[in-house]
Protein backbone atom coordinates (compact mmCIF):
# COMPACT_ATOMS: atom_id res chain seq x y z
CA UNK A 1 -48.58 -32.91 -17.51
CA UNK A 2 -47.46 -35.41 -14.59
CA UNK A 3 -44.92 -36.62 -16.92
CA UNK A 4 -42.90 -33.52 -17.45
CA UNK A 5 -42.92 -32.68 -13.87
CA UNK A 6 -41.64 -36.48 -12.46
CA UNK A 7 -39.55 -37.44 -15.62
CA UNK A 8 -38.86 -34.54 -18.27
CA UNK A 9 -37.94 -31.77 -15.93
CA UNK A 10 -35.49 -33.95 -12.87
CA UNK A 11 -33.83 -35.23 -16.06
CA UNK A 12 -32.55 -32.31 -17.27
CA UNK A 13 -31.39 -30.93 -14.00
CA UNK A 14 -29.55 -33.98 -13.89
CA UNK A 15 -27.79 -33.30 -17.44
CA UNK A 16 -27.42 -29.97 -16.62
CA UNK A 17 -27.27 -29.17 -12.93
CA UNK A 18 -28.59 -27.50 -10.49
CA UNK A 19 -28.22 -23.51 -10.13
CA UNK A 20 -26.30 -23.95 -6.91
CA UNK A 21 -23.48 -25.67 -8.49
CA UNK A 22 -22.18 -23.15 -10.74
CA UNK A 23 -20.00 -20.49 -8.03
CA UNK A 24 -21.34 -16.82 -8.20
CA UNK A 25 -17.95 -15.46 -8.15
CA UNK A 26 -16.76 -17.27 -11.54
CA UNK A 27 -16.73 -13.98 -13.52
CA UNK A 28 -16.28 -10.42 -11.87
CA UNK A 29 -17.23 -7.17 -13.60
CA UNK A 30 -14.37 -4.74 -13.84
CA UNK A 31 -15.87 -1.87 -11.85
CA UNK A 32 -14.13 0.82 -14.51
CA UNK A 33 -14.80 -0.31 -17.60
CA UNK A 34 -17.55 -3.08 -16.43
CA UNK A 35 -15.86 -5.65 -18.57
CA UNK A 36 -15.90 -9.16 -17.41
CA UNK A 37 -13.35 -11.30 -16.11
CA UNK A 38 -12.98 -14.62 -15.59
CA UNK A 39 -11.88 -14.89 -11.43
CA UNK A 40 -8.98 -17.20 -12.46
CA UNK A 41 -7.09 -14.30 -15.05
CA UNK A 42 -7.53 -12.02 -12.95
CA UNK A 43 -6.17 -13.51 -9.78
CA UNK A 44 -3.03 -14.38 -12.04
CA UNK A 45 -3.05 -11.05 -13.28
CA UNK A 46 -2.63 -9.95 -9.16
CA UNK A 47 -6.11 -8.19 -9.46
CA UNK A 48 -5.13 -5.77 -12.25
CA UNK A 49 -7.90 -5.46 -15.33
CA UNK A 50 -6.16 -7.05 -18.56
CA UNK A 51 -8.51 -4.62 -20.23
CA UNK A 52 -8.45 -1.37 -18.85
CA UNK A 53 -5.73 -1.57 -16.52
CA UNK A 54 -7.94 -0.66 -13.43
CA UNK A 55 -6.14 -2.27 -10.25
CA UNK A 56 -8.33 -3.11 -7.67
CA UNK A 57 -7.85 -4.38 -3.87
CA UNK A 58 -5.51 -7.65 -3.58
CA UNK A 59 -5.45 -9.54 -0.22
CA UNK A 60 -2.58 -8.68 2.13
CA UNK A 61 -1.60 -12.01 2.23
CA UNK A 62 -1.25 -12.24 -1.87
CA UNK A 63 1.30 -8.33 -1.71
CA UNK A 64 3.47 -10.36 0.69
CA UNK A 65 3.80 -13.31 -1.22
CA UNK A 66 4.21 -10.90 -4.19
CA UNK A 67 7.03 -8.77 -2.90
CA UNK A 68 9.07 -10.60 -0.86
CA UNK A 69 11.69 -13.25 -3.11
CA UNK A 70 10.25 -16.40 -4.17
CA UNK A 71 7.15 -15.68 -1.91
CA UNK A 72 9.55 -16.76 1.26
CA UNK A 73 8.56 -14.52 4.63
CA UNK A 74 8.23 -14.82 7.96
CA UNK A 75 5.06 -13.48 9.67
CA UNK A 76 5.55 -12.09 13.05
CA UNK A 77 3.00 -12.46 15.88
CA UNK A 78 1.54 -9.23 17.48
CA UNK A 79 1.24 -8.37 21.02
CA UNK A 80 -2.21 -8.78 22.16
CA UNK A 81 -4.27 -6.18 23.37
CA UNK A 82 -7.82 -5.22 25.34
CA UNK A 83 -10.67 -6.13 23.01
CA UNK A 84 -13.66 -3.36 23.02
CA UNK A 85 -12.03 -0.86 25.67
CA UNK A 86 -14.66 1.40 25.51
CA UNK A 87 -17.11 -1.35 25.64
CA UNK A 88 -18.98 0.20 22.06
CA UNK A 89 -22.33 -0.81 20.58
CA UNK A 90 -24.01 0.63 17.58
CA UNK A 91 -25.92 -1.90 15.59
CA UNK A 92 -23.80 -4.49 17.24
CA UNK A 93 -21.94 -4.88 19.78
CA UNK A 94 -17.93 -4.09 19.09
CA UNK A 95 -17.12 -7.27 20.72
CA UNK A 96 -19.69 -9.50 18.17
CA UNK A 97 -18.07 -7.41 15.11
CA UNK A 98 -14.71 -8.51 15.98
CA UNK A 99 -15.41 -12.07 16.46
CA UNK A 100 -17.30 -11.98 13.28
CA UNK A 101 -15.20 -10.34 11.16
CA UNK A 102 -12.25 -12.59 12.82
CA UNK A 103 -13.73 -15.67 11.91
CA UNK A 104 -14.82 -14.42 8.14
CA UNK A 105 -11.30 -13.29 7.69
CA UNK A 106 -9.20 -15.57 9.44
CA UNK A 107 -7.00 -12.53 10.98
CA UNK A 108 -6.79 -11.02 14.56
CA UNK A 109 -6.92 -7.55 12.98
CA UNK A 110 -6.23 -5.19 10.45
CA UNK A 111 -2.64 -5.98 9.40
CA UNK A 112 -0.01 -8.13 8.98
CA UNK A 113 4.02 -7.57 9.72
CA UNK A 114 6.26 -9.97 8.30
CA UNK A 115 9.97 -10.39 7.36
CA UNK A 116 11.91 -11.52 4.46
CA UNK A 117 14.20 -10.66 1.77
CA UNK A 118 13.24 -7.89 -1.80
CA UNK A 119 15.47 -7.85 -4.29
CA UNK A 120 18.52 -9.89 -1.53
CA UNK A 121 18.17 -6.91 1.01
CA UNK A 122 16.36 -7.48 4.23
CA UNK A 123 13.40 -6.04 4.57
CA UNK A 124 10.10 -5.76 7.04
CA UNK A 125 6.59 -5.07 5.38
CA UNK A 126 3.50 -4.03 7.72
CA UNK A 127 0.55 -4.71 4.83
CA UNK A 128 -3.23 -3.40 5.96
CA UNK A 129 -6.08 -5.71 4.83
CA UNK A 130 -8.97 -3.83 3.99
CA UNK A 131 -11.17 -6.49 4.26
CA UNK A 132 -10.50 -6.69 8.22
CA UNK A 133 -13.78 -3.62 9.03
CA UNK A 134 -12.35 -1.28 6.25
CA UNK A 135 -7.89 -1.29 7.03
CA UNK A 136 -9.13 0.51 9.71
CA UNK A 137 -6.81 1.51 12.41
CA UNK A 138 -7.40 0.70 16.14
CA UNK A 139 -4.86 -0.23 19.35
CA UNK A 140 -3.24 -3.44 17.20
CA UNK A 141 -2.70 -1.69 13.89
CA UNK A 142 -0.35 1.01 16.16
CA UNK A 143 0.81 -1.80 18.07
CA UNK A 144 1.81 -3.76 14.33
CA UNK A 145 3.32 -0.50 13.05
CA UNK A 146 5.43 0.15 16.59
CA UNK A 147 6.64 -3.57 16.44
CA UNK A 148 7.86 -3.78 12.66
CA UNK A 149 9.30 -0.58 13.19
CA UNK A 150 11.15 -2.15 15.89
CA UNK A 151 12.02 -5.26 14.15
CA UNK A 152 13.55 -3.52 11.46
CA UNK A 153 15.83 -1.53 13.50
CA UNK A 154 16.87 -4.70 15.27
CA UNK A 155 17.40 -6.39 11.75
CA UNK A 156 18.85 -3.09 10.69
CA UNK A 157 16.22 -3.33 7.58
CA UNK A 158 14.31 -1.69 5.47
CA UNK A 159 10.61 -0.82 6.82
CA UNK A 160 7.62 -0.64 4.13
CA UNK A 161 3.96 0.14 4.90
CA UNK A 162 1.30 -1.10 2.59
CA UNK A 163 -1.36 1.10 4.54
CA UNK A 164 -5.05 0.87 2.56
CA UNK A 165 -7.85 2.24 5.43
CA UNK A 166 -10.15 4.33 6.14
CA UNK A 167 -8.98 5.54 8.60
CA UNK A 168 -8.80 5.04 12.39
CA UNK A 169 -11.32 2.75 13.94
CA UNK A 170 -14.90 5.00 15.76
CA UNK A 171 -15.66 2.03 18.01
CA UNK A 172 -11.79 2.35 19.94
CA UNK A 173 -12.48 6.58 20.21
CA UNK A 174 -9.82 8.43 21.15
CA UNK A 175 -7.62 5.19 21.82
CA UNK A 176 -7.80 4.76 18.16
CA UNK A 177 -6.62 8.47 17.89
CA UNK A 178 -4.20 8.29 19.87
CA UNK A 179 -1.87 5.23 17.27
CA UNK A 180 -1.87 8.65 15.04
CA UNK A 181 1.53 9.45 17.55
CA UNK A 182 2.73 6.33 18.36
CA UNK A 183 3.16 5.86 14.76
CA UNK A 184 4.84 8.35 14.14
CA UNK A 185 6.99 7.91 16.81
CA UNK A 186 7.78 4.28 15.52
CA UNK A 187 8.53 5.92 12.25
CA UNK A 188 10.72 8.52 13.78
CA UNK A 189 12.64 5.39 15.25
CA UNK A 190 13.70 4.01 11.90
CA UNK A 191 14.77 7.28 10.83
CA UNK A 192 16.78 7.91 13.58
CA UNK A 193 18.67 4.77 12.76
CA UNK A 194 19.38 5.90 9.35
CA UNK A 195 16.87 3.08 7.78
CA UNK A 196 14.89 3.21 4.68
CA UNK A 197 11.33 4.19 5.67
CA UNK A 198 8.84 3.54 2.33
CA UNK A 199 5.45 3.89 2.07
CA UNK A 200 3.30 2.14 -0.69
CA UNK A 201 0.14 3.73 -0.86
CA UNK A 202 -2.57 1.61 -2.03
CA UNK A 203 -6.54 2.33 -2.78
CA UNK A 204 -7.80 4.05 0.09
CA UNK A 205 -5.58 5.56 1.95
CA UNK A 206 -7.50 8.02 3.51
CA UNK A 207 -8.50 9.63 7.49
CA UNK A 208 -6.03 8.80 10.44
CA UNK A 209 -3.73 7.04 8.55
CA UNK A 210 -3.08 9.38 6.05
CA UNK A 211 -2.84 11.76 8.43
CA UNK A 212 0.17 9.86 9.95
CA UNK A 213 2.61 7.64 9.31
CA UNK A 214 1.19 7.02 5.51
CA UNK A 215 2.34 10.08 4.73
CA UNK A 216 5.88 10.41 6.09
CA UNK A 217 7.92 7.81 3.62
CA UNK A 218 11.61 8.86 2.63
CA UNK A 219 9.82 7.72 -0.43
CA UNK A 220 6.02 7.27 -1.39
CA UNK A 221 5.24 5.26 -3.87
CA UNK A 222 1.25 4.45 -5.04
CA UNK A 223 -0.74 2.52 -7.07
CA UNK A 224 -2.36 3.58 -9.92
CA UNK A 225 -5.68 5.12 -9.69
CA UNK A 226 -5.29 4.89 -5.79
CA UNK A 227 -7.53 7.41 -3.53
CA UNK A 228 -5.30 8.97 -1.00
CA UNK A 229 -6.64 12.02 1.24
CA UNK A 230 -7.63 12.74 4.56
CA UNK A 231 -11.69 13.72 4.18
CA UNK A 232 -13.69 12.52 1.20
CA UNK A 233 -14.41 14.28 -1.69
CA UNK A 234 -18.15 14.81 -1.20
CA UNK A 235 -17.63 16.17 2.11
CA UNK A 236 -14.77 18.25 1.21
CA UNK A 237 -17.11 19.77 -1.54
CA UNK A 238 -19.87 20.36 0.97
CA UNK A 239 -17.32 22.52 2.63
CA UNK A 240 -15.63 24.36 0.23
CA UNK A 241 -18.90 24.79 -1.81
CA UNK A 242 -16.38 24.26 -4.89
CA UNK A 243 -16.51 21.68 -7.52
CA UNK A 244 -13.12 19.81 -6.92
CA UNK A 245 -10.68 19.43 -10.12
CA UNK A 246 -10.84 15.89 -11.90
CA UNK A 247 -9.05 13.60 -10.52
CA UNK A 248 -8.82 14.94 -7.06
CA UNK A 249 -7.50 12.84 -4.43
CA UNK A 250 -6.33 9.94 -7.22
CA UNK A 251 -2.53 8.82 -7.23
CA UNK A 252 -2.03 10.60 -10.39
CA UNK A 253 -2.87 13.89 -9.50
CA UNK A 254 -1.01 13.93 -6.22
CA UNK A 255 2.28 13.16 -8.11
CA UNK A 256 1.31 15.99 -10.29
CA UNK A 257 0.96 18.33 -6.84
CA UNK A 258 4.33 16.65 -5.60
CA UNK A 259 2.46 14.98 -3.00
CA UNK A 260 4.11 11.83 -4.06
CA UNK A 261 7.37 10.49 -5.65
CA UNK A 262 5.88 7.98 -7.83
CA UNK A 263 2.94 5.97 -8.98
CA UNK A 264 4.02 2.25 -10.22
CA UNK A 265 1.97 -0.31 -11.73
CA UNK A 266 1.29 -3.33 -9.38
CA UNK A 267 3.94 -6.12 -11.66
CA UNK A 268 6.61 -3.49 -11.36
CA UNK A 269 6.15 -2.53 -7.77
CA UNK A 270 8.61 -5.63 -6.17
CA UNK A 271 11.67 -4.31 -8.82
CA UNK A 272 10.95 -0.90 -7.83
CA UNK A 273 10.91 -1.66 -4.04
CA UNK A 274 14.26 -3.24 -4.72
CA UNK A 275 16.29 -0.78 -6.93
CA UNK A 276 14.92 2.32 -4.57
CA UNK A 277 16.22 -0.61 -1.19
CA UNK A 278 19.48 -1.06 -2.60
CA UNK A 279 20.16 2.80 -3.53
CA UNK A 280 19.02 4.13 -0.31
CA UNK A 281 21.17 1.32 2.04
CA UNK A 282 24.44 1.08 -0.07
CA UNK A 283 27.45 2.70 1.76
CA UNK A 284 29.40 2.57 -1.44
CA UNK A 285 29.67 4.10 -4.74
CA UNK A 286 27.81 1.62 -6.88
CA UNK A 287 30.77 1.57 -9.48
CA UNK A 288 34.24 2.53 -9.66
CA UNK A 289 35.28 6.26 -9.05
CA UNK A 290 37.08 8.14 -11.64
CA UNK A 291 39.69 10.75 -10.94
CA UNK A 292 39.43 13.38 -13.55
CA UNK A 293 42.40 16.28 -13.25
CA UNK A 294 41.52 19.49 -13.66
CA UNK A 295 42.44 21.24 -16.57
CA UNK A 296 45.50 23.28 -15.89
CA UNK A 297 44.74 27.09 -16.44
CA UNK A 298 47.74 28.99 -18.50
CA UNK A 299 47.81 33.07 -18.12
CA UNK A 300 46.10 34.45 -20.90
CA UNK A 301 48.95 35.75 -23.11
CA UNK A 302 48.77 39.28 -25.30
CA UNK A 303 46.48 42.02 -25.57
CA UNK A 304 44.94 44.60 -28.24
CA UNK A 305 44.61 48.77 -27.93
CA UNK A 306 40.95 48.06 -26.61
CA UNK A 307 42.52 46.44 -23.29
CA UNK A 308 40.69 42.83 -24.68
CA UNK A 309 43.13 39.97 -23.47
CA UNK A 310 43.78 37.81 -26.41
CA UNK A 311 43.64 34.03 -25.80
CA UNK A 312 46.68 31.63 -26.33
CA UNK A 313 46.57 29.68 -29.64
């Protein structure tokens, strides 16, 4: 049997290949209707499930290039800020899961702020990767929101959030809490000088963030099928000691509760960005006004023996 161990068996590897060669992520399994998907269609498809429509997470670097116009944007660098504060270990040091998660991801944190142009008008975009220890939110996410919301008042543009977290980040404590106001503060700033202030809420959206600025857009737009809430559902259920209605928490059902304004498929989302830009930052009457005269009103004319007033022919 020598000879189909030394010959037979290294000549087929060779014809065939090794298992190592083929990539493990060549197909991915739709995770709502578990159909497969060859990587390539579905990264040209911007993550969306040609079969079921499911849309799950796309990097933050792929929404920028998505949205802005011809993919052309400027990223913007953050202020830096103390690393581990609070000096936090659970099963690793804070400091190590930083470092680690830095170097896997190739980002200093959370989220990225850039500049650029949707649909011609001038706009910033603060984007949350969820890959970065869950979106979480920590001292640089507030300190990314306070400085787009800055830049866009200096660039007197529009400011969108792309928030998808879980929430603000345990191993920062309260200073974590405490980007909850600041946001909202930074928000308050665009406001105040009379700036669009959208919010695209994509899947999750959920704890801190939600509880802040993700949740005061001049308009809110999600992604389908998004989960946007402040606790979970199981926990939430634990509470209440209720079942919770189908669909709770999804994007869907908060636009039927008015919690939203819209939910837009992912290909639509940069045409909707600029159509709701352009009506919320135009000064002018999009077309011509019309002067319509009133209709001049002549005294009824006449009468009957019932006191009726008859009308003029």
């Amino acid at each position: 049997m020598s000879w189909l161990n030394n010959y037979v068996r290294p000549k087929i590897r060779s014809l065939v290949g090794s298992k190592s060669d083929v990539p493990e992520n060549l197909w991915l399994q739709c995770p709502s209707c578990e159909q497969m998907l060859f990587h390539r269609d579905l990264e040209e498809n911007l993550n969306v499930c040609s079969n079921c429509g499911h849309h799950m997470r796309l990097p933050a670097l792929k929404r920028l290039q998505v949205l802005f116009d011809d993919a052309a944007f400027q990223e913007i660098e953050l202020p830096d800020n103390v690393i581990d504060p609070l000096k936090f270990r659970d099963r690793k040091r804070y400091a190590d899961r930083l470092k680690d998660t830095r170097s896997s991801t190739g980002r200093s944190d959370a989220i990225i702020v850039a500049h650029g142009e949707i649909g011609g008008q001038k706009s910033v975009v603060a984007v949350f990767d969820f890959a970065f220890m869950g979106g979480s939110m920590g001292i640089a996410v507030g300190n990314g929101i306070l400085a787009g919301a800055q830049l866009a008042v200096l660039q007197n543009a529009a400011f969108i959030v792309i928030p998808s977290s879980g929430g603000a980040r345990m191993q920062e404590g309260i200073l974590s809490l405490m980007q909850m106001p600041r946001t909202t503060i930074a928000v308050q700033q665009v406001k105040e000088a009379g700036l669009p202030y959208i919010v695209v809420l994509a899947d999750p959206t959920t704890g801190g963030v939600s509880a802040s600025f993700a949740m005061l857009g001049d308009i809110a737009i999600a992604e389908p099928g998004s989960i946007i809430g402040f606790a979970g559902a199981r926990v939430i259920e634990e509470t209440i000691r209720e079942k919770l209605p189908e669909g709770f928490q999804r994007a869907e059902y908060l636009l039927d509760h008015g919690m939203i304004d819209m939910v837009v498929p992912r290909h639509d989302l940069k045409d909707t960005l600029a159509r709701v830009i352009d009506l919320l930052v135009r000064r002018t009457p999009g077309a011509d006004i019309v002067q319509i005269n009133p209709i001049s009103q002549r005294p009824a004319t006449g009468g009957n023996d019932d006191g009726a007033t008859t009308a003029p022919d």
